[in-house]
C-alpha atoms as a PDB file:
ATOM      1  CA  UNK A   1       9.167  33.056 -39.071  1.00  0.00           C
ATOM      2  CA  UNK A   2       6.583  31.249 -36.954  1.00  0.00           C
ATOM      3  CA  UNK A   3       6.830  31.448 -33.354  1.00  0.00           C
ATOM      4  CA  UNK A   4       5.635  27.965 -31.486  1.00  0.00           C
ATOM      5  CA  UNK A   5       5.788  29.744 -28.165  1.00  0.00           C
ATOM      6  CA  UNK A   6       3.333  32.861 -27.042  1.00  0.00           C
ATOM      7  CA  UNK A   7       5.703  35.279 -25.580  1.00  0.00           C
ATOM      8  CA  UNK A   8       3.996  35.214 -22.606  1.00  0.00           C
ATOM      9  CA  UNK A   9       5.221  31.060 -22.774  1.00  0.00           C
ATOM     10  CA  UNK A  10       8.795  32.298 -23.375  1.00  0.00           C
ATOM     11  CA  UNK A  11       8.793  33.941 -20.395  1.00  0.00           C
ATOM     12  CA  UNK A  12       8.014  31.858 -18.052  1.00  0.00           C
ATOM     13  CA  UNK A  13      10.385  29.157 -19.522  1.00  0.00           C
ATOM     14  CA  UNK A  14      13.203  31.933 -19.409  1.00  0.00           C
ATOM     15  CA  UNK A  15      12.045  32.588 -15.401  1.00  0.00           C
ATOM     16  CA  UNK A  16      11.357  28.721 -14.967  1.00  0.00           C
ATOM     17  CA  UNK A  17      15.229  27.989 -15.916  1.00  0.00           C
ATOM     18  CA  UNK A  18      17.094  31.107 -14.446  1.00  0.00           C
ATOM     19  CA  UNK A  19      15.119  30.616 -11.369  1.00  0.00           C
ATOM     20  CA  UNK A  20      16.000  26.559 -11.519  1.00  0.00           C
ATOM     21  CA  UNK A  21      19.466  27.462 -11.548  1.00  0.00           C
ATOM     22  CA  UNK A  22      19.727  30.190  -8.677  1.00  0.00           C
ATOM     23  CA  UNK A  23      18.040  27.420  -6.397  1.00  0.00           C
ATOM     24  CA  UNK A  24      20.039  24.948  -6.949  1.00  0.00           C
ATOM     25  CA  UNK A  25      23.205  27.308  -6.565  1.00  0.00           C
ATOM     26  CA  UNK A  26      21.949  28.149  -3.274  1.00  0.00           C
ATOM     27  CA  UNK A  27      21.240  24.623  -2.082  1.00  0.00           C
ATOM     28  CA  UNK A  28      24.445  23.832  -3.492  1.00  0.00           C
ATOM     29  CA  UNK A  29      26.327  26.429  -1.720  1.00  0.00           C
ATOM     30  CA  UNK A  30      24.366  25.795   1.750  1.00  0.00           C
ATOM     31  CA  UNK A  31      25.198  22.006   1.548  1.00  0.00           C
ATOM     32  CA  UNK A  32      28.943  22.793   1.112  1.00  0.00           C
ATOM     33  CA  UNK A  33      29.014  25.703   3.661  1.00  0.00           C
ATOM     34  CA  UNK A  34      27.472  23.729   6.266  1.00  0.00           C
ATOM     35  CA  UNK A  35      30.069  21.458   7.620  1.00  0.00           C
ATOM     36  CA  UNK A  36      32.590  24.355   7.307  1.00  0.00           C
ATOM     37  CA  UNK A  37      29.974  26.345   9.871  1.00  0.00           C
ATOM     38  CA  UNK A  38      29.428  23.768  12.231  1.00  0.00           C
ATOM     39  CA  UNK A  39      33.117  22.149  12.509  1.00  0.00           C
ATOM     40  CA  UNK A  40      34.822  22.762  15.648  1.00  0.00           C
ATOM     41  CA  UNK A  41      37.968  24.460  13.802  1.00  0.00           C
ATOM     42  CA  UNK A  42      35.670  27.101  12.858  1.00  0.00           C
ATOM     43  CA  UNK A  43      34.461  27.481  16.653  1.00  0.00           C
ATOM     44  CA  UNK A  44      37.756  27.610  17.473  1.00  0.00           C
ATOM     45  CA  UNK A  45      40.198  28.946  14.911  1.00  0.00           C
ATOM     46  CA  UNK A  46      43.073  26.806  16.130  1.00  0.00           C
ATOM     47  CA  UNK A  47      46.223  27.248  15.161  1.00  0.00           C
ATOM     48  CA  UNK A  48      46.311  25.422  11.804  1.00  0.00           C
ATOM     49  CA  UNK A  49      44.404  28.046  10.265  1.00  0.00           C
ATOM     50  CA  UNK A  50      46.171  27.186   6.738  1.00  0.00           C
ATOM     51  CA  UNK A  51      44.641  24.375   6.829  1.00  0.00           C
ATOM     52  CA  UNK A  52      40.967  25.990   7.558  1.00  0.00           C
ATOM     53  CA  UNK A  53      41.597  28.363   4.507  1.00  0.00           C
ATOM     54  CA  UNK A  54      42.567  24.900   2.359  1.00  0.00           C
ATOM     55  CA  UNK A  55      39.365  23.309   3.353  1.00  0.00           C
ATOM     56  CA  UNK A  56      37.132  26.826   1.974  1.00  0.00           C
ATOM     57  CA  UNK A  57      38.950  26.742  -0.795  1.00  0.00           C
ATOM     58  CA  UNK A  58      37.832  23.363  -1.746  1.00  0.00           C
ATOM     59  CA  UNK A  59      34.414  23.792  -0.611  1.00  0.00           C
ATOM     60  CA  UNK A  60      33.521  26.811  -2.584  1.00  0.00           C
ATOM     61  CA  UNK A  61      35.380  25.377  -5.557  1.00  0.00           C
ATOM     62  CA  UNK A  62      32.832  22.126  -4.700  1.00  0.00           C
ATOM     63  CA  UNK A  63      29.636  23.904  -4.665  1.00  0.00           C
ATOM     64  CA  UNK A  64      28.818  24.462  -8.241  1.00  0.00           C
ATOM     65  CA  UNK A  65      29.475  20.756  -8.640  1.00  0.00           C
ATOM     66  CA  UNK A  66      27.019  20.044  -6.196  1.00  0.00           C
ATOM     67  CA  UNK A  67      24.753  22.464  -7.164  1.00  0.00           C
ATOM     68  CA  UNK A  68      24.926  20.702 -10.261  1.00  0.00           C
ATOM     69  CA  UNK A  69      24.032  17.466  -9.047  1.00  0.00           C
ATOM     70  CA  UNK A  70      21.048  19.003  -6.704  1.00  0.00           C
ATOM     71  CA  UNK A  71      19.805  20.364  -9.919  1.00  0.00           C
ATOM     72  CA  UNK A  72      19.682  17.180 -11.858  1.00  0.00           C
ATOM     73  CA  UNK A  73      18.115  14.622  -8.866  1.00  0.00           C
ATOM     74  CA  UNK A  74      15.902  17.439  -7.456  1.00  0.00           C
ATOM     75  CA  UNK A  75      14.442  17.796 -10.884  1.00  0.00           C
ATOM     76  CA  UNK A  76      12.433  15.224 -11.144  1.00  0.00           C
ATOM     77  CA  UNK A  77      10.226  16.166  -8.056  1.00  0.00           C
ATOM     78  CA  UNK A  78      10.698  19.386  -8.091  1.00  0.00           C
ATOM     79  CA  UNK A  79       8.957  20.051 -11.601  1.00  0.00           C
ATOM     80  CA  UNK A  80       5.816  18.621 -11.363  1.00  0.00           C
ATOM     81  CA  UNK A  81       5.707  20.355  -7.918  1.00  0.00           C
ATOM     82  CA  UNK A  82       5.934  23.624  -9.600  1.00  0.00           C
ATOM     83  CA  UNK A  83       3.664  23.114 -12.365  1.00  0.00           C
ATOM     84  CA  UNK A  84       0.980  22.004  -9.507  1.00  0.00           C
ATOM     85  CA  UNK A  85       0.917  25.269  -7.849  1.00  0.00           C
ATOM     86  CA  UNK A  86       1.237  27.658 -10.677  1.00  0.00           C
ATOM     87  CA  UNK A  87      -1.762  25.227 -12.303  1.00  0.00           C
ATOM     88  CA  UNK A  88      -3.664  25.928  -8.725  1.00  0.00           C
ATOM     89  CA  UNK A  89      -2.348  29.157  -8.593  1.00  0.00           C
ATOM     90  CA  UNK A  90      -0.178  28.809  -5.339  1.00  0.00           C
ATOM     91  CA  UNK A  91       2.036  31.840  -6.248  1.00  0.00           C
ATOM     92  CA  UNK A  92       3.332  32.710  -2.370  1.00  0.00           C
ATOM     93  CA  UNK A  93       6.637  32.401  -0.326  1.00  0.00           C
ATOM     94  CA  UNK A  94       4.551  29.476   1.879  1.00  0.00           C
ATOM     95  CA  UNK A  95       3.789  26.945  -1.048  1.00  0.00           C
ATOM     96  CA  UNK A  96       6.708  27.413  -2.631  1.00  0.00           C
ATOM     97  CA  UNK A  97       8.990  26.833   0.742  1.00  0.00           C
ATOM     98  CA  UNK A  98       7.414  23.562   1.226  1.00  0.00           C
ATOM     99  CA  UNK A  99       7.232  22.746  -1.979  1.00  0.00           C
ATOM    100  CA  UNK A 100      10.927  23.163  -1.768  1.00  0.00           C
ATOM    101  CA  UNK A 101      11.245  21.118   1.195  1.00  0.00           C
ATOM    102  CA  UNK A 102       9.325  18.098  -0.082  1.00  0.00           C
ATOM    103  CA  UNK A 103      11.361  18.433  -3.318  1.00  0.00           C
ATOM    104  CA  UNK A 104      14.612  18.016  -1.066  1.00  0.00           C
ATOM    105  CA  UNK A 105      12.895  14.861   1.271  1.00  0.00           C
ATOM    106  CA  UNK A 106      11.880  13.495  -2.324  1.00  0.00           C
ATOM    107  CA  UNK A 107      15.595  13.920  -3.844  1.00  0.00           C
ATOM    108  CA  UNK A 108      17.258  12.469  -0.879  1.00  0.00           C
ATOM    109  CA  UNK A 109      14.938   9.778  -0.821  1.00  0.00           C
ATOM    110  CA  UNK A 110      15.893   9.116  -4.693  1.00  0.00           C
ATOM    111  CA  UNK A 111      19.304   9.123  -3.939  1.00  0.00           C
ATOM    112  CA  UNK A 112      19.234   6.705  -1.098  1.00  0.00           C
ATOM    113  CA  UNK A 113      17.388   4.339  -3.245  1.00  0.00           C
ATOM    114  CA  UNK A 114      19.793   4.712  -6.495  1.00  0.00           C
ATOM    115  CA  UNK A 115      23.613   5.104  -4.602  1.00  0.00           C
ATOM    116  CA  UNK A 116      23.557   2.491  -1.211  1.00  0.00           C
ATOM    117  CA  UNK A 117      25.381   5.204   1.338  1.00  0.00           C
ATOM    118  CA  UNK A 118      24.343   2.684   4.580  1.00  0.00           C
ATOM    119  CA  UNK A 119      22.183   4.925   6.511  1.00  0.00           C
ATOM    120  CA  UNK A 120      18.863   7.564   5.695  1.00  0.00           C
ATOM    121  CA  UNK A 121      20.243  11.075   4.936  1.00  0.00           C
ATOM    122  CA  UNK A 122      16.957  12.966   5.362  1.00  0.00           C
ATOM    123  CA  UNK A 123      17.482  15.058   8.650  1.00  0.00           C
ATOM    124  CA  UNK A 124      16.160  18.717   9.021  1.00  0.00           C
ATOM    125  CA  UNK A 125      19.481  20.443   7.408  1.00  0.00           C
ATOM    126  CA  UNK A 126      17.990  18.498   4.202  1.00  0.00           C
ATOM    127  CA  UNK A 127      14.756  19.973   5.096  1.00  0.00           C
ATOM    128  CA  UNK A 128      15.669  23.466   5.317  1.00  0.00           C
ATOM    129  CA  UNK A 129      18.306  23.466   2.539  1.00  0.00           C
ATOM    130  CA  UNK A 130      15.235  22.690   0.596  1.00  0.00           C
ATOM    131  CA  UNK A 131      12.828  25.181   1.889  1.00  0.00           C
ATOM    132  CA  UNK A 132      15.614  27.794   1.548  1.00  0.00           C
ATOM    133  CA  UNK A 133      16.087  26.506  -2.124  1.00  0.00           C
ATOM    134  CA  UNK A 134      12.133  27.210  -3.020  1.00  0.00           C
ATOM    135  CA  UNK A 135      12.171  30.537  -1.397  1.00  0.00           C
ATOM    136  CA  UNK A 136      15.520  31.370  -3.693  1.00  0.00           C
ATOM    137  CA  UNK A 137      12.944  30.068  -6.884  1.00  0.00           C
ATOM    138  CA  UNK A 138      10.217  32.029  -5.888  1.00  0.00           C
ATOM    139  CA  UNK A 139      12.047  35.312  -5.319  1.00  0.00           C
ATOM    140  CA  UNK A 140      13.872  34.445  -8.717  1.00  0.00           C
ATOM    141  CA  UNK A 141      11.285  33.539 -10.923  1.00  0.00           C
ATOM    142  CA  UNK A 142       9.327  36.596  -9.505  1.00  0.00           C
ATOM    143  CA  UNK A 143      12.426  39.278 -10.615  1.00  0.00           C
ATOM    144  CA  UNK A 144      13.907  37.308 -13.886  1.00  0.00           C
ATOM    145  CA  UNK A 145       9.990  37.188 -15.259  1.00  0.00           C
ATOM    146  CA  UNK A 146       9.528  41.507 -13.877  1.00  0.00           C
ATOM    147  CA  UNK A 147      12.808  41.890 -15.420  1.00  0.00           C
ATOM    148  CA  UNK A 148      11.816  39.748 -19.362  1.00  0.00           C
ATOM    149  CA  UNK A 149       8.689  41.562 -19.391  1.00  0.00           C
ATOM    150  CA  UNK A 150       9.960  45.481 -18.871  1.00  0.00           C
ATOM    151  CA  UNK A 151      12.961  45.023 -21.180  1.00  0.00           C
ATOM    152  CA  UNK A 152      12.824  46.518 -24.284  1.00  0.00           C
ATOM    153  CA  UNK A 153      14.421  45.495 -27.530  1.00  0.00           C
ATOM    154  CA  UNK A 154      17.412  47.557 -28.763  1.00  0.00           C
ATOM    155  CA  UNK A 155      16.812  50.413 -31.082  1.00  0.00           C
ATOM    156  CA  UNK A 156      17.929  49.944 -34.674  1.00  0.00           C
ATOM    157  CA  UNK A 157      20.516  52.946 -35.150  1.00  0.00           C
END
């Protein structure tokens, strides 16, 4: 059987996707944690801490979801801005953090445009959550491809 992709191709695919994912989990998981960090029942821990405990729940339980939808509007910036440094050869934490960030101005900016919220939501959080989110690719795609290219196939018994 014909391969169309070099392994070498393959690889980086494989590490292109797996590393995709685990940045838009963590993006995901920062947006959700957020408001949960900076609320003043955290601060606090009043007394309705049932209530606290409801509210993680249904965060974490949100943060896939989210991740999801970080994964499918940050896509379309985030791509091409990957493809530009690998094609330069940009290959460090630096590019790839702001990279990430401009991929996260660029998505918020998308989603202001398509879904009228009444206000711009591009403030530094969405800056950071962004540059945090490239960092989590480039640490990802660095292991997953290490990982691809040192396994070897099973042994036929």
């Amino acid at each position: 059987m014909k391969r169309v992709w070099s392994d070498d191709q393959r690889l980086s695919a494989h590490s292109f996707l797996v590393a995709y994912l685990l940045a838009s989990l963590a993006a995901g998981f920062l947006l959700t944690v957020h408001p949960i960090l900076t609320s003043s029942q955290v601060k606090g821990l009043d007394a309705n801490v049932l209530a606290w405990l409801f509210t993680l729940v249904v965060y974490v339980f949100a943060a896939p979801c989210l991740s999801f939808l970080i994964g499918m509007f940050a896509a379309i910036p985030a791509v091409p801005l990957i493809l530009a440094l690998r094609f330069i050869g940009l290959t460090g934490p630096v590019p790839h953090a702001l990279a990430g960030a401009g991929a996260a101005v660029a998505a918020a900016a998308e989603v202001d445009m398509l879904i009228p919220f009444g206000g711009n939501h591009i403030d530094w959080s969405t800056v950071a959550v962004g540059a945090v989110a490239g960092l989590v690719y480039w640490i990802a795609f660095g292991r997953v491809r290490t990982v691809l290219v040192n396994r070897r196939p099973l042994e036929q018994a």
